[in-house]
Each structure stands twice: as C-alpha cells, then as structure tokens.
N, C-alpha and C. Protein backbone atom coordinates (compact mmCIF):
# COMPACT_ATOMS: atom_id res chain seq x y z
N UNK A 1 1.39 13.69 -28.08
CA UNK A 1 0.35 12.70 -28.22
C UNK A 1 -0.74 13.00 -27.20
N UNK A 2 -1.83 11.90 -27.34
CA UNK A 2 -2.48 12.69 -26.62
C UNK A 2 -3.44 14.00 -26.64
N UNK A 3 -4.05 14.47 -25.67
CA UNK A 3 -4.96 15.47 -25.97
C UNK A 3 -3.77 16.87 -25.33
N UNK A 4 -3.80 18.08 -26.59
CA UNK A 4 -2.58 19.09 -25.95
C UNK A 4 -2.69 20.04 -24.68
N UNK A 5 -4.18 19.10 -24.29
CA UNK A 5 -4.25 20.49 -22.70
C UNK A 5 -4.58 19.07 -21.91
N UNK A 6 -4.52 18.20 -22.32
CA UNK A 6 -4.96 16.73 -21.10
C UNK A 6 -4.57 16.76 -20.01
N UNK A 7 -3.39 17.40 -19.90
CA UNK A 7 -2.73 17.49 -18.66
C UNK A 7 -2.53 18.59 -17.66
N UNK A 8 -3.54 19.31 -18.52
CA UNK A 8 -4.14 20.67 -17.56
C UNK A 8 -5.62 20.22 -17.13
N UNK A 9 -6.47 19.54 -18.13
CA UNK A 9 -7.80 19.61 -17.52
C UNK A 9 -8.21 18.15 -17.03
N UNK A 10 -6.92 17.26 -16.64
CA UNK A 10 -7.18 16.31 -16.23
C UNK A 10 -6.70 15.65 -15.11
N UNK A 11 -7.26 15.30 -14.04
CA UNK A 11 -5.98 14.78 -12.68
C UNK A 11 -5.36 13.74 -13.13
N UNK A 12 -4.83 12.83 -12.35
CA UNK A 12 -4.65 11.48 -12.65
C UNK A 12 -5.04 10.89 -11.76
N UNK A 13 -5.26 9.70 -12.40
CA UNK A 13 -6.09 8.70 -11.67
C UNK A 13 -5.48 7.05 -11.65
N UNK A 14 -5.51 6.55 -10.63
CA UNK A 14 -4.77 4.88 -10.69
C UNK A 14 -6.01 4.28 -10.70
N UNK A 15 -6.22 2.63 -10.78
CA UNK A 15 -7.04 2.15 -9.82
C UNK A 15 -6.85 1.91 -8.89
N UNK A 16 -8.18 1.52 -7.87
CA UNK A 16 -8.15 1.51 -6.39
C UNK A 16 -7.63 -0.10 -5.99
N UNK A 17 -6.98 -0.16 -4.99
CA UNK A 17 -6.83 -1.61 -4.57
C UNK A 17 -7.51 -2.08 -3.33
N UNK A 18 -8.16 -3.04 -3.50
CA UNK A 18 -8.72 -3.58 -2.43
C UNK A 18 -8.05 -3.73 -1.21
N UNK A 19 -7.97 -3.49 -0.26
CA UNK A 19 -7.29 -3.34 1.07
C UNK A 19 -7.00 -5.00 1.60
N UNK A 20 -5.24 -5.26 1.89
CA UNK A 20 -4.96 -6.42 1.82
C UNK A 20 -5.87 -7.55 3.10
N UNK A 21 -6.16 -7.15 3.73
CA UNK A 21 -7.37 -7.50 4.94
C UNK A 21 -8.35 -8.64 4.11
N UNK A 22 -8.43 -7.80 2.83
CA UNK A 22 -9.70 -8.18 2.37
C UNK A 22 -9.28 -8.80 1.02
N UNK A 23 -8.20 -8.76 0.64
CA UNK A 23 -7.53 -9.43 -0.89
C UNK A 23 -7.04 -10.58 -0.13
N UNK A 24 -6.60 -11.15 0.82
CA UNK A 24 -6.38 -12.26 1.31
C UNK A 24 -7.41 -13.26 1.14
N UNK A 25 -8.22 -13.30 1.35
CA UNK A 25 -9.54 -13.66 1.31
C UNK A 25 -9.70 -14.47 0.12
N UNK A 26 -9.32 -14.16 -0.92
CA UNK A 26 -8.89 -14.86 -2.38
C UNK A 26 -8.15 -14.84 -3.31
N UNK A 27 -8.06 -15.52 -4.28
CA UNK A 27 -6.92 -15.18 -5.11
C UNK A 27 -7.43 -14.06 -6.33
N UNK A 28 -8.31 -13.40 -6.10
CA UNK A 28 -8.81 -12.88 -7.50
C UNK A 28 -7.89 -11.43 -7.38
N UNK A 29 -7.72 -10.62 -8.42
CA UNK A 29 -7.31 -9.22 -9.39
C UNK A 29 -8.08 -8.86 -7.63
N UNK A 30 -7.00 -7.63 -7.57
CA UNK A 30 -7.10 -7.21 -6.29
C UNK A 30 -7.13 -5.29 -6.74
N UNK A 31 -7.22 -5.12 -7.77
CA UNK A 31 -7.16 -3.65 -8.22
C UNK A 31 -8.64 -3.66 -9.05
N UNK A 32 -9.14 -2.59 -9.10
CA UNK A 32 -10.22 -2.09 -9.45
C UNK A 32 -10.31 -1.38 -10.69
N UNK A 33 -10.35 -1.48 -11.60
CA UNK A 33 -9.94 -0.99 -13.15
C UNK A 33 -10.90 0.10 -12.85
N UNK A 34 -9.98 1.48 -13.82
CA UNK A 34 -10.96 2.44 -13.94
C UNK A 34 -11.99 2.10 -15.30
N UNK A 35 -12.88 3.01 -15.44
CA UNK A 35 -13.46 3.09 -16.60
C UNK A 35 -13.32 3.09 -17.24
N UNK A 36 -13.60 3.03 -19.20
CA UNK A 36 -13.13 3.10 -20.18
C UNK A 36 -13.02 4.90 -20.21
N UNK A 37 -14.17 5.60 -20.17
CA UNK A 37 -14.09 6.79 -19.86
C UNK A 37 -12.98 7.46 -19.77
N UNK A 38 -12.51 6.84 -18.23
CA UNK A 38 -11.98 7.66 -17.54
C UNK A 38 -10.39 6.85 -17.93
N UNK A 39 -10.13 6.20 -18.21
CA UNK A 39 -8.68 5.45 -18.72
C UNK A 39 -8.85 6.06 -20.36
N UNK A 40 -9.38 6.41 -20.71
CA UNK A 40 -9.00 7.14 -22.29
C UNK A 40 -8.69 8.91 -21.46
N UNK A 41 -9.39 9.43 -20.58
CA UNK A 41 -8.61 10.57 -19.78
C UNK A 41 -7.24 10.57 -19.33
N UNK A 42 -6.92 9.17 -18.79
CA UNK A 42 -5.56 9.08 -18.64
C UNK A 42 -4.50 8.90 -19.70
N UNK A 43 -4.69 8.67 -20.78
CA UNK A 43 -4.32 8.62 -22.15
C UNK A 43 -4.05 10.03 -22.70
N UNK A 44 -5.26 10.50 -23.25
CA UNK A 44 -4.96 12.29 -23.39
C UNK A 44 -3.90 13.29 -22.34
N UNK A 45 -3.67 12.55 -20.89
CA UNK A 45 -3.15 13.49 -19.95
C UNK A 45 -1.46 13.11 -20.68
N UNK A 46 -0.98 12.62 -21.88
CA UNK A 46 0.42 12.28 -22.25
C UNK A 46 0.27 13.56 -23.05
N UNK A 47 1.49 14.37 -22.80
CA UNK A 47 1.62 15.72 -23.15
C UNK A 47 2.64 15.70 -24.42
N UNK A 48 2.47 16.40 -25.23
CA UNK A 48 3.16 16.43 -26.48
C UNK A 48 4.58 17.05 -25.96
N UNK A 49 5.59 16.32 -25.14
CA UNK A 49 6.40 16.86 -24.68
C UNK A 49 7.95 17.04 -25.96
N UNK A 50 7.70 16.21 -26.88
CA UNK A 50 8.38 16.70 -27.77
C UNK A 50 9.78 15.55 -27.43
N UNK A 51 10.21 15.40 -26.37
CA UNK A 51 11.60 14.53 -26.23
C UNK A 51 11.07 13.37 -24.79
N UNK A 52 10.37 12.42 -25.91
CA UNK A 52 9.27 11.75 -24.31
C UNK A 52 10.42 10.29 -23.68
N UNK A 53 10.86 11.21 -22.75
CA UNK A 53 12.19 10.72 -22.26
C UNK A 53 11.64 9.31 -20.99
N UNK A 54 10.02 8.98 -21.29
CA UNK A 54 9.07 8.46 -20.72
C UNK A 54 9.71 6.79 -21.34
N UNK A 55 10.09 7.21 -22.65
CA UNK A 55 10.70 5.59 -23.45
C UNK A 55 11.66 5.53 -23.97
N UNK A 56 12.42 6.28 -23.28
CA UNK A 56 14.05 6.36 -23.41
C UNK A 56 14.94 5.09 -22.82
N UNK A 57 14.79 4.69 -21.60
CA UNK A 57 15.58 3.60 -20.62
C UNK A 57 17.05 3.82 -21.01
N UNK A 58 17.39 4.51 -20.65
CA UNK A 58 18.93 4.66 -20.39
C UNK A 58 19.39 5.39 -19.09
N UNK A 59 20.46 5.18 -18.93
CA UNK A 59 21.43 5.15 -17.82
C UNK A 59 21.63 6.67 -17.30
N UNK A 60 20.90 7.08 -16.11
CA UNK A 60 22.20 8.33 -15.73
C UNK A 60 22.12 8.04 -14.66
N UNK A 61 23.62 8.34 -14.12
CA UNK A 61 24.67 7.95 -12.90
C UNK A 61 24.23 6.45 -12.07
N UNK A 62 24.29 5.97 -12.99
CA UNK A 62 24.09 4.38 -12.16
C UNK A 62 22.26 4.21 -12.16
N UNK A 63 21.70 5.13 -12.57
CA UNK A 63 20.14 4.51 -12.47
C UNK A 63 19.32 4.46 -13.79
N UNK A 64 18.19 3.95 -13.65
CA UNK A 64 17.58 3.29 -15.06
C UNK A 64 16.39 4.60 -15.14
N UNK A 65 16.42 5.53 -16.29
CA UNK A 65 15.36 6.63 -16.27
C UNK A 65 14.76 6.09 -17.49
N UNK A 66 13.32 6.30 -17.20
CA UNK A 66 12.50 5.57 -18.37
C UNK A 66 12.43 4.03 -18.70
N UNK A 67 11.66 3.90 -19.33
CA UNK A 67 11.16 2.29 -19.75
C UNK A 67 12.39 1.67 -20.58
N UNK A 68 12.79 0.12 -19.53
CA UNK A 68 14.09 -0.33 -20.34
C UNK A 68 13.94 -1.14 -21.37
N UNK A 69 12.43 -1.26 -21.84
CA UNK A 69 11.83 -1.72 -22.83
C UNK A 69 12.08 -0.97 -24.07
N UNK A 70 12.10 0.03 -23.82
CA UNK A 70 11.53 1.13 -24.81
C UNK A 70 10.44 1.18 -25.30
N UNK A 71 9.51 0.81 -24.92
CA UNK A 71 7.90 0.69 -24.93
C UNK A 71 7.20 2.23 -25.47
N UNK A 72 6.71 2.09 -26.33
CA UNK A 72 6.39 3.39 -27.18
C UNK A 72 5.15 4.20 -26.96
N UNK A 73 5.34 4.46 -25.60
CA UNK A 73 4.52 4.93 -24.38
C UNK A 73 3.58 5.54 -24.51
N UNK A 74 4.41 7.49 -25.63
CA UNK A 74 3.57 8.34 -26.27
C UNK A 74 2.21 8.02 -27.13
N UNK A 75 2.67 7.06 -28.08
CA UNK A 75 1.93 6.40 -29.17
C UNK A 75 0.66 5.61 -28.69
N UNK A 76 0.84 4.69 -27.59
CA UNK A 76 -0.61 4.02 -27.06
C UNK A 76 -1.52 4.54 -26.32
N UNK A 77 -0.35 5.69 -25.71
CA UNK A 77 -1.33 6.95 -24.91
C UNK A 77 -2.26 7.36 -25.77
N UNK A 78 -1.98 7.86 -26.88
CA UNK A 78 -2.74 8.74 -27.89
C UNK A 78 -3.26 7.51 -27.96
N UNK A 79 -3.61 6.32 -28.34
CA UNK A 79 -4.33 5.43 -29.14
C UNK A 79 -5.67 4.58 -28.08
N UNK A 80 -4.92 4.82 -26.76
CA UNK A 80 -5.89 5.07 -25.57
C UNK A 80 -6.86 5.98 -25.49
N UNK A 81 -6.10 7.23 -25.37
CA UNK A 81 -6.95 8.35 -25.63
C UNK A 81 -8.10 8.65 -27.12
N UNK A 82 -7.72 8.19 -27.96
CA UNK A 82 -8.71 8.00 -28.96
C UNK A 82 -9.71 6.99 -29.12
N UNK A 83 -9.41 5.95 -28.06
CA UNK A 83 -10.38 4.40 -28.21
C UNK A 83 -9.43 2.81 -29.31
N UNK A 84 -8.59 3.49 -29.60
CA UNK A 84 -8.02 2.74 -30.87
C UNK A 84 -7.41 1.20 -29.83
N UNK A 85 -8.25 0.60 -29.33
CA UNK A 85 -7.41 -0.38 -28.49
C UNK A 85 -6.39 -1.21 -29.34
N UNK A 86 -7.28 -1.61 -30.62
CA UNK A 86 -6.65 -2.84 -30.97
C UNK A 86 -5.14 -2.34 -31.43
N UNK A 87 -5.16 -1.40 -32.10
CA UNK A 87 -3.59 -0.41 -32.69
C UNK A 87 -2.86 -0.22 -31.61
N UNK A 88 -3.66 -0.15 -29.91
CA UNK A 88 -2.81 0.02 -28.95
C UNK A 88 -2.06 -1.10 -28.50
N UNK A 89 -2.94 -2.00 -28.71
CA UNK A 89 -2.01 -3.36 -28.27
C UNK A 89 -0.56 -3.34 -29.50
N UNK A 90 -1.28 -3.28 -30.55
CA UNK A 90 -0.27 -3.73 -31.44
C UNK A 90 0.97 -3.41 -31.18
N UNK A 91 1.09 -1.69 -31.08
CA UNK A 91 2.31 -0.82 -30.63
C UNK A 91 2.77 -1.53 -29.25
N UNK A 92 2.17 -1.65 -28.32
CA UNK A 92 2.93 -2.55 -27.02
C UNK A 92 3.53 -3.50 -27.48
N UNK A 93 2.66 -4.47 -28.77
CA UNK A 93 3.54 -5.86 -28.39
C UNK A 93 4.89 -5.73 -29.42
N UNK A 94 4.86 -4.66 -29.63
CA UNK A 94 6.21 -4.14 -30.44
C UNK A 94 7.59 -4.23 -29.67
N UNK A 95 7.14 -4.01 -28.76
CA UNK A 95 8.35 -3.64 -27.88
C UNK A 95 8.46 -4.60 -25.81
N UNK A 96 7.42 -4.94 -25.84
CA UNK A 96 6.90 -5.84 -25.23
C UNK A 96 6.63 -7.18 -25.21
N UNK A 97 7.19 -8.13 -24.78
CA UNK A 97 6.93 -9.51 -25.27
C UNK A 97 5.63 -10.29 -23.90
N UNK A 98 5.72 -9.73 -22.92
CA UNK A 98 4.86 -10.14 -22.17
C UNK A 98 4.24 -9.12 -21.31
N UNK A 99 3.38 -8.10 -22.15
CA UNK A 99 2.40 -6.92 -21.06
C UNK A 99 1.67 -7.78 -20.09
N UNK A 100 1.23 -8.72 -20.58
CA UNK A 100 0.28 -9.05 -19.52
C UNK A 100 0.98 -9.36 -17.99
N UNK A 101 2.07 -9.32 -17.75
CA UNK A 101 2.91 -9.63 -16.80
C UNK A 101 3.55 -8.43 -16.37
N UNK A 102 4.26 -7.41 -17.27
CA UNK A 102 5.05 -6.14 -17.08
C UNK A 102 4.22 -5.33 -16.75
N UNK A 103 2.34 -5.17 -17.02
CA UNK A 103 1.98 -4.38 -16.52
C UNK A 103 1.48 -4.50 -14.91
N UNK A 104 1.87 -5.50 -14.54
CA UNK A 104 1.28 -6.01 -12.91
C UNK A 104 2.66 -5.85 -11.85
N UNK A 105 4.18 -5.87 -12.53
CA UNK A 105 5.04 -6.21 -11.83
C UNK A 105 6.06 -5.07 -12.14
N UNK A 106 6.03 -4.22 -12.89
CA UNK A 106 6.52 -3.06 -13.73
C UNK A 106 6.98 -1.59 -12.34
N UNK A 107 8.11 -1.78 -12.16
CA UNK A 107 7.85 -0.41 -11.46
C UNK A 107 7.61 0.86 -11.75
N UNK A 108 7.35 1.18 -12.95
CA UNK A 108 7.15 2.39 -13.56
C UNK A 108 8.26 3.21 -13.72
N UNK A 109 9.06 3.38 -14.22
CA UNK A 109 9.95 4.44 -14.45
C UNK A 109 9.85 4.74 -15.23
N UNK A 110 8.97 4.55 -16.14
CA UNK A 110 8.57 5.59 -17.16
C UNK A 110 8.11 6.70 -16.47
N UNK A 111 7.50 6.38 -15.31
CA UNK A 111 6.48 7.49 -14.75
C UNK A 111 7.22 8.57 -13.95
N UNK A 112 8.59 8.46 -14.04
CA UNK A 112 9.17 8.93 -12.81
C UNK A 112 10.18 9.69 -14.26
N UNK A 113 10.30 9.56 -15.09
CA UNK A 113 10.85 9.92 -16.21
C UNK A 113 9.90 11.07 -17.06
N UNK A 114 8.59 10.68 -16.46
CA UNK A 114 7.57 11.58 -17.19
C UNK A 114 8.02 12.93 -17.16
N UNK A 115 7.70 13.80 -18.15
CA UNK A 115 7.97 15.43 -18.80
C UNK A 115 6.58 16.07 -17.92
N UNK A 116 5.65 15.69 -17.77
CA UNK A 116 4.42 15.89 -16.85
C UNK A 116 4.59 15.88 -16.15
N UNK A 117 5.55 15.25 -14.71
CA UNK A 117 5.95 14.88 -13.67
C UNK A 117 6.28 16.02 -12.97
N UNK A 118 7.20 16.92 -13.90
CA UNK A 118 7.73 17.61 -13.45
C UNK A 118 7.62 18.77 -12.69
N UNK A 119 6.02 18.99 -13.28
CA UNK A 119 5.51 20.28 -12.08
C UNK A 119 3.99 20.05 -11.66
N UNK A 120 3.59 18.49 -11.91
CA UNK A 120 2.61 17.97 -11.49
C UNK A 120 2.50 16.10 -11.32
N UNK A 121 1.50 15.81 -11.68
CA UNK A 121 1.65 14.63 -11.57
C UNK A 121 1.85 13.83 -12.68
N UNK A 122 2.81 12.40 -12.91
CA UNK A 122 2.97 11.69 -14.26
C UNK A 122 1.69 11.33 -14.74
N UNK A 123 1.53 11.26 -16.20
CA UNK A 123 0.76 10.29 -16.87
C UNK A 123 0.79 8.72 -16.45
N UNK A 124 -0.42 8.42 -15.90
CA UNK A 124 -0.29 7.11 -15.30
C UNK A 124 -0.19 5.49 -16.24
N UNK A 125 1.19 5.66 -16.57
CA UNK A 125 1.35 4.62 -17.90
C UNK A 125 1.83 3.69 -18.03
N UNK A 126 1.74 3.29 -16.48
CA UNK A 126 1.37 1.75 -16.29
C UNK A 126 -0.09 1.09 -16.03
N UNK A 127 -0.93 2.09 -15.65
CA UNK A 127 -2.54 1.58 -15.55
C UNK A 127 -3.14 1.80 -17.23
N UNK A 128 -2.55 2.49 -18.19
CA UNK A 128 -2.54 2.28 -19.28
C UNK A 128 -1.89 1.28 -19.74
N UNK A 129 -0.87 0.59 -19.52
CA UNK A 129 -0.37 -0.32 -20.39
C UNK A 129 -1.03 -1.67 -19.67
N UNK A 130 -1.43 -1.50 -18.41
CA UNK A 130 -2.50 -2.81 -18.37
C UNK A 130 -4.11 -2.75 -18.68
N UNK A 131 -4.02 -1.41 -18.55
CA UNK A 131 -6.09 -1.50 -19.77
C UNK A 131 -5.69 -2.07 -20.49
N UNK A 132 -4.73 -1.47 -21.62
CA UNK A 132 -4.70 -2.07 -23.03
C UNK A 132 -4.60 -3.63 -23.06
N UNK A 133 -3.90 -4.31 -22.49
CA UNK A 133 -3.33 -5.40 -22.63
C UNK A 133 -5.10 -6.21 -21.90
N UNK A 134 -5.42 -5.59 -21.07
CA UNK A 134 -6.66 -6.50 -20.19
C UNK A 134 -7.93 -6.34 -21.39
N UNK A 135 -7.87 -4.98 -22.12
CA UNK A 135 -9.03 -4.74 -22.96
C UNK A 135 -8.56 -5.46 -24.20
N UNK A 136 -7.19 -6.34 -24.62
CA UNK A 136 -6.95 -7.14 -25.63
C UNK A 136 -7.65 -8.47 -25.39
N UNK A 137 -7.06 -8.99 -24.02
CA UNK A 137 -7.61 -10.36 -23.57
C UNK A 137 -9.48 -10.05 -23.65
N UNK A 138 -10.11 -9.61 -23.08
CA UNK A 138 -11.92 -8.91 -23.31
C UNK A 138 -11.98 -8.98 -24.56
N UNK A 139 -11.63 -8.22 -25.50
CA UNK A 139 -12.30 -8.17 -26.60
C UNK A 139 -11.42 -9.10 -27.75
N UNK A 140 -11.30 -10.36 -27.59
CA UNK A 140 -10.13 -11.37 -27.88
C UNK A 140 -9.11 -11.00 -29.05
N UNK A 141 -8.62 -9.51 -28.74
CA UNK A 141 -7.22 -9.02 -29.65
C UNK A 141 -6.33 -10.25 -29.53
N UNK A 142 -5.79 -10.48 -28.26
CA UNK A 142 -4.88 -11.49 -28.31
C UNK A 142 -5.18 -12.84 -28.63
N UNK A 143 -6.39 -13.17 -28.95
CA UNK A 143 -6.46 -14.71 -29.45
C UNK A 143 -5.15 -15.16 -30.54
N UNK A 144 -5.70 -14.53 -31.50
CA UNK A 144 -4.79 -14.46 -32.67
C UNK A 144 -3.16 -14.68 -32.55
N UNK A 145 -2.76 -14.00 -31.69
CA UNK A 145 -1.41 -14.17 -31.32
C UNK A 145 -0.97 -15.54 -30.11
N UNK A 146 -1.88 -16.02 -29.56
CA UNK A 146 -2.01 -16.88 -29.09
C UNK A 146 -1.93 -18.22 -30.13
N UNK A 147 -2.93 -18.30 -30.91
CA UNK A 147 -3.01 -19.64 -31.59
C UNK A 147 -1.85 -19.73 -32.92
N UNK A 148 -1.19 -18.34 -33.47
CA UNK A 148 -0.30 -17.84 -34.45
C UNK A 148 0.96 -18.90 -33.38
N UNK A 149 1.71 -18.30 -32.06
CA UNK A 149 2.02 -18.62 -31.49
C UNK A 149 2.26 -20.32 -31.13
N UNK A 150 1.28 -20.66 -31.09
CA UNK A 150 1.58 -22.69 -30.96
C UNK A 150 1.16 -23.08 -32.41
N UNK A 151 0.77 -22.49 -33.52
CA UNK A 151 1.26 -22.78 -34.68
C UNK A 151 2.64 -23.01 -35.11
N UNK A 152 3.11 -21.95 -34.69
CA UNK A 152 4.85 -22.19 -34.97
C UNK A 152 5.32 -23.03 -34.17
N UNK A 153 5.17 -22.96 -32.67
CA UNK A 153 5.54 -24.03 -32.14
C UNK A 153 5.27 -25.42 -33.11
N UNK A 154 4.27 -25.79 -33.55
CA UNK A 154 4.28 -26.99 -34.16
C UNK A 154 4.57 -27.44 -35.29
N UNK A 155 4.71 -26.01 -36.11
CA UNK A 155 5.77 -26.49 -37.31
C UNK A 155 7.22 -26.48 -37.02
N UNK A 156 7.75 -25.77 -35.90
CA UNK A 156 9.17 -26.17 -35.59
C UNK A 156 9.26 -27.45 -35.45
N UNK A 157 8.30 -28.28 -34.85
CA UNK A 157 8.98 -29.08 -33.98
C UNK A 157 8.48 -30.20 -35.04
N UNK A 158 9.15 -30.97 -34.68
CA UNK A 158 9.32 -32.17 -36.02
C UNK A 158 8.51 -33.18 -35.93
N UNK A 159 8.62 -34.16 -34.64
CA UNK A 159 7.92 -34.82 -34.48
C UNK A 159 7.55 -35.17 -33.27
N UNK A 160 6.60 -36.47 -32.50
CA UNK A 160 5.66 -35.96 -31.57
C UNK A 160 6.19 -36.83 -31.04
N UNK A 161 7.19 -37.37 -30.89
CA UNK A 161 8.04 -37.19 -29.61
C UNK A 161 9.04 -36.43 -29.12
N UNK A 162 9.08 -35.58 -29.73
CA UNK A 162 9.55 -34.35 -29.81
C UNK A 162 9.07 -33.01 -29.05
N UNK A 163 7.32 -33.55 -29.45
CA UNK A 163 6.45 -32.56 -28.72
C UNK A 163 6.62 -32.28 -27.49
N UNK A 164 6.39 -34.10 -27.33
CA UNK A 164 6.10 -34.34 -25.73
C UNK A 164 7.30 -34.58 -25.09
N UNK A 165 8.73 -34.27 -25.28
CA UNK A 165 9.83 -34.19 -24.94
C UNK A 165 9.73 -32.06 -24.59
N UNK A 166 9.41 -31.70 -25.22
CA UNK A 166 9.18 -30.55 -25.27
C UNK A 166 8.56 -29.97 -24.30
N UNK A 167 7.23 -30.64 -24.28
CA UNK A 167 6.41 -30.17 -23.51
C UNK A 167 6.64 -30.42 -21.60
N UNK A 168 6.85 -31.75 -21.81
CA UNK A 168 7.28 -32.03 -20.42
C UNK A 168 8.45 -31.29 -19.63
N UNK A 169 9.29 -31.01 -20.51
CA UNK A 169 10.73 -30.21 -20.09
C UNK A 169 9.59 -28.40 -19.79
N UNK A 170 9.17 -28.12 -20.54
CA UNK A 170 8.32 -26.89 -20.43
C UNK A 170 7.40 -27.03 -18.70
N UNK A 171 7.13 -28.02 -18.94
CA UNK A 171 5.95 -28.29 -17.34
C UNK A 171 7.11 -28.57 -16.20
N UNK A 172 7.84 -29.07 -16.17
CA UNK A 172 9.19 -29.52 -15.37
C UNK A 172 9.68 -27.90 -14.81
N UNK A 173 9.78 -27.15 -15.71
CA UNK A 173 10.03 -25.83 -15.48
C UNK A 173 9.39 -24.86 -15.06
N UNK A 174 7.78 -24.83 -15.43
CA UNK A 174 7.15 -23.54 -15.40
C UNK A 174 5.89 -24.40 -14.62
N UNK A 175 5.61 -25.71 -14.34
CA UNK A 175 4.41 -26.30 -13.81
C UNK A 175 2.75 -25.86 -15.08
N UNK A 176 3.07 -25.72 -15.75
CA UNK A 176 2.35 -25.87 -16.97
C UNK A 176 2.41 -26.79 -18.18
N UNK A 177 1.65 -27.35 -18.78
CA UNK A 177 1.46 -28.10 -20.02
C UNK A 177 0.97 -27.65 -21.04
N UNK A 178 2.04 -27.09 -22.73
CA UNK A 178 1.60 -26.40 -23.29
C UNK A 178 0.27 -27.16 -23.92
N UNK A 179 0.17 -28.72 -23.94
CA UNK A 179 -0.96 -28.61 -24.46
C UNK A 179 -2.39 -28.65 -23.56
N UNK A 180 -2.39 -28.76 -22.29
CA UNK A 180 -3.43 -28.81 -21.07
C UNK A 180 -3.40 -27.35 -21.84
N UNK A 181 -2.68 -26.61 -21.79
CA UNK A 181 -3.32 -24.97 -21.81
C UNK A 181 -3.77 -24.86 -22.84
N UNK A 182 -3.39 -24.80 -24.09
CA UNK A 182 -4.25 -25.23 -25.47
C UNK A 182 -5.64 -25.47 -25.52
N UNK A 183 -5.82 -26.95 -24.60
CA UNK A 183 -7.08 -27.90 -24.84
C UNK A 183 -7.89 -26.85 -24.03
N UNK A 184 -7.45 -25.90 -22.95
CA UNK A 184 -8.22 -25.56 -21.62
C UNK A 184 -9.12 -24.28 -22.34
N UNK A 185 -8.14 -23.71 -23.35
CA UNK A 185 -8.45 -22.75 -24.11
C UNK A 185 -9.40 -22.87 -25.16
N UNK A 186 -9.29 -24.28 -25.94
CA UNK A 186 -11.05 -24.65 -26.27
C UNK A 186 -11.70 -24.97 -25.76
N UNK A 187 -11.90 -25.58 -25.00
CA UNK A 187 -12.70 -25.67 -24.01
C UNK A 187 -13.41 -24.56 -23.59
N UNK A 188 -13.06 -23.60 -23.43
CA UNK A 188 -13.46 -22.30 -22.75
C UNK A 188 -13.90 -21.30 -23.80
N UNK A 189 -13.58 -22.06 -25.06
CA UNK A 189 -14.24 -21.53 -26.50
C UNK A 189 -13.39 -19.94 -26.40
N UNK A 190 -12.24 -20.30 -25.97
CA UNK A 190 -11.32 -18.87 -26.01
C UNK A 190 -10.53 -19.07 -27.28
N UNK A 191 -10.65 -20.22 -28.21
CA UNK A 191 -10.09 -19.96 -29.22
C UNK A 191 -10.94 -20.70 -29.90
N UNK A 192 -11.65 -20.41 -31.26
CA UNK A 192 -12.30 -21.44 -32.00
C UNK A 192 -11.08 -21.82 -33.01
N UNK A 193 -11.13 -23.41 -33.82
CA UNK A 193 -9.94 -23.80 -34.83
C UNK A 193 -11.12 -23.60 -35.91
C-alpha cells in the first residue's frame, strides 16, 4: 500500500509537541499537526510489505506485536496517501470503535511491529490514524455517525422515563449528559436535524 518507494524517498515525520513549560498554560491540543502535504507523505512511506504484521496483534513470548485492534493500518495508509479521507475513516471505524481517543493514548505497536522498522524508521501510524480521525471531525465525516448513533439510542429506548433513567445513570458515570451533549451539538450547528 502506499507509494512502492515511499519509504526510500521519504523520512518520517511526527508532530511537534509544545514543550510542557508551555502546554501547562492551558488545556488546548498540545501537538502540532503536520500538513496535509506532508501527512499524505507519511501515508505513502507504508511499504507493500506483503505480510503487514503492523495489524496482526498477537502474542509472542508474553508480548503484544502489532495493533490489538487489528486496525487495517496498510489500507488507510494508502487512502491517506491518496487524499481519500472519507474511505479512510470508514476503514478505521471498522475495526475501531473510538479513534478519536486510541489515537491520543495508543502506544503504537503497530509501529514497533512495522516491516519498515526494520532497517529504518516505522511508518508513523499513529499520527496517521489521528489525521484521519481529526480530518473526519473538520470536514464533518463523523457527523453522520454521531446523530445515526443517538438515533438508535432512541428507538431502543422505550420511554422517557426511561431516557432520563438512562441518561442520568450515563452522567453518574462518565460526568456527561447524553442530551446536554446533543443540544450543545446544535447549538454549535455541528449537527443540522
């Protein structure tokens, strides 16, 4: 996947993080996204390795090699590398139930599993699997799955004391209100009905 010399004519690249001195200071995204540019370069650098043991996640001698997701690593690389965001998300949320979280807290062992790794540096495919997921939320890929999402919630649920039996047990737990987040989300015209 990928471009078949990407990983000869390309370094790798992370983003930069703001130095904690200075990320204290607030609560905002403390990493510096690369370019679109230059994050479709990191995409092509996934080498047609043929056995991409990158989304394997299985066991040798007591340790976890590769993604225990099985996250279909090769495939969004290439779909990175071509621009195809929205097909890229799709393939993540295949195998992924929450990127927007796995790509911030993820230790990478895909990367350490990488076939590239081996006599240079991995394909960086965790700063790929959070473009994709950050360039879903931007260009509102994920709306859709968002409002699909508390649709079902509300045809499961029967009736509205039910909801709000629901909901409160949900805020009790996680300090959120599924419908404060809902309303907050029109509001912010992040979802039109």
């Amino acid at each position: 996947m990928g471009k078949p010399t990407g990983f000869l004519e390309y370094e790798r690249k992370t983003s930069e993080t703001i130095p904690p001195k200075e990320r204290i200071k607030n609560f905002q995204e403390f990493h510096i996204p690369l370019s679109e540019a230059e994050q479709r370069k990191q995409g092509a650098r996934c080498m047609e390795c043929g056995v991409p043991f990158c989304q394997s996640g299985m066991m040798i001698k007591g340790m976890t090699s590769g993604c225990p997701l099985h996250n279909l690593i090769p495939e969004w690389n290439d779909l990175v590398y071509h621009g195809n965001w929205r097909q890229a998300y799709n393939r993540l949320k295949k195998t992924s139930s929450f990127p927007e979280f796995t790509s911030r807290v993820c230790p990478a062992l895909c990367e350490v599993a990488c076939t590239c790794g081996l006599n240079g540096q991995p394909t960086s495919v965790k700063e790929n699997e959070h473009a994709i997921i950050e360039k879903a939320y931007e260009e509102g890929i994920s709306k859709t799955d968002f409002l699909n999402a508390y649709r079902k919630f509300k045809n499961v649920v029967g009736t509205k004391s039910e909801e709000k039996q629901i909901d409160k047990e949900f805020q009790d737990v996680s300090g959120y209100s599924i419908y404060k987040v809902f309303k907050a989300s029109q509001e912010n015209d992040w979802i039109k009905l």
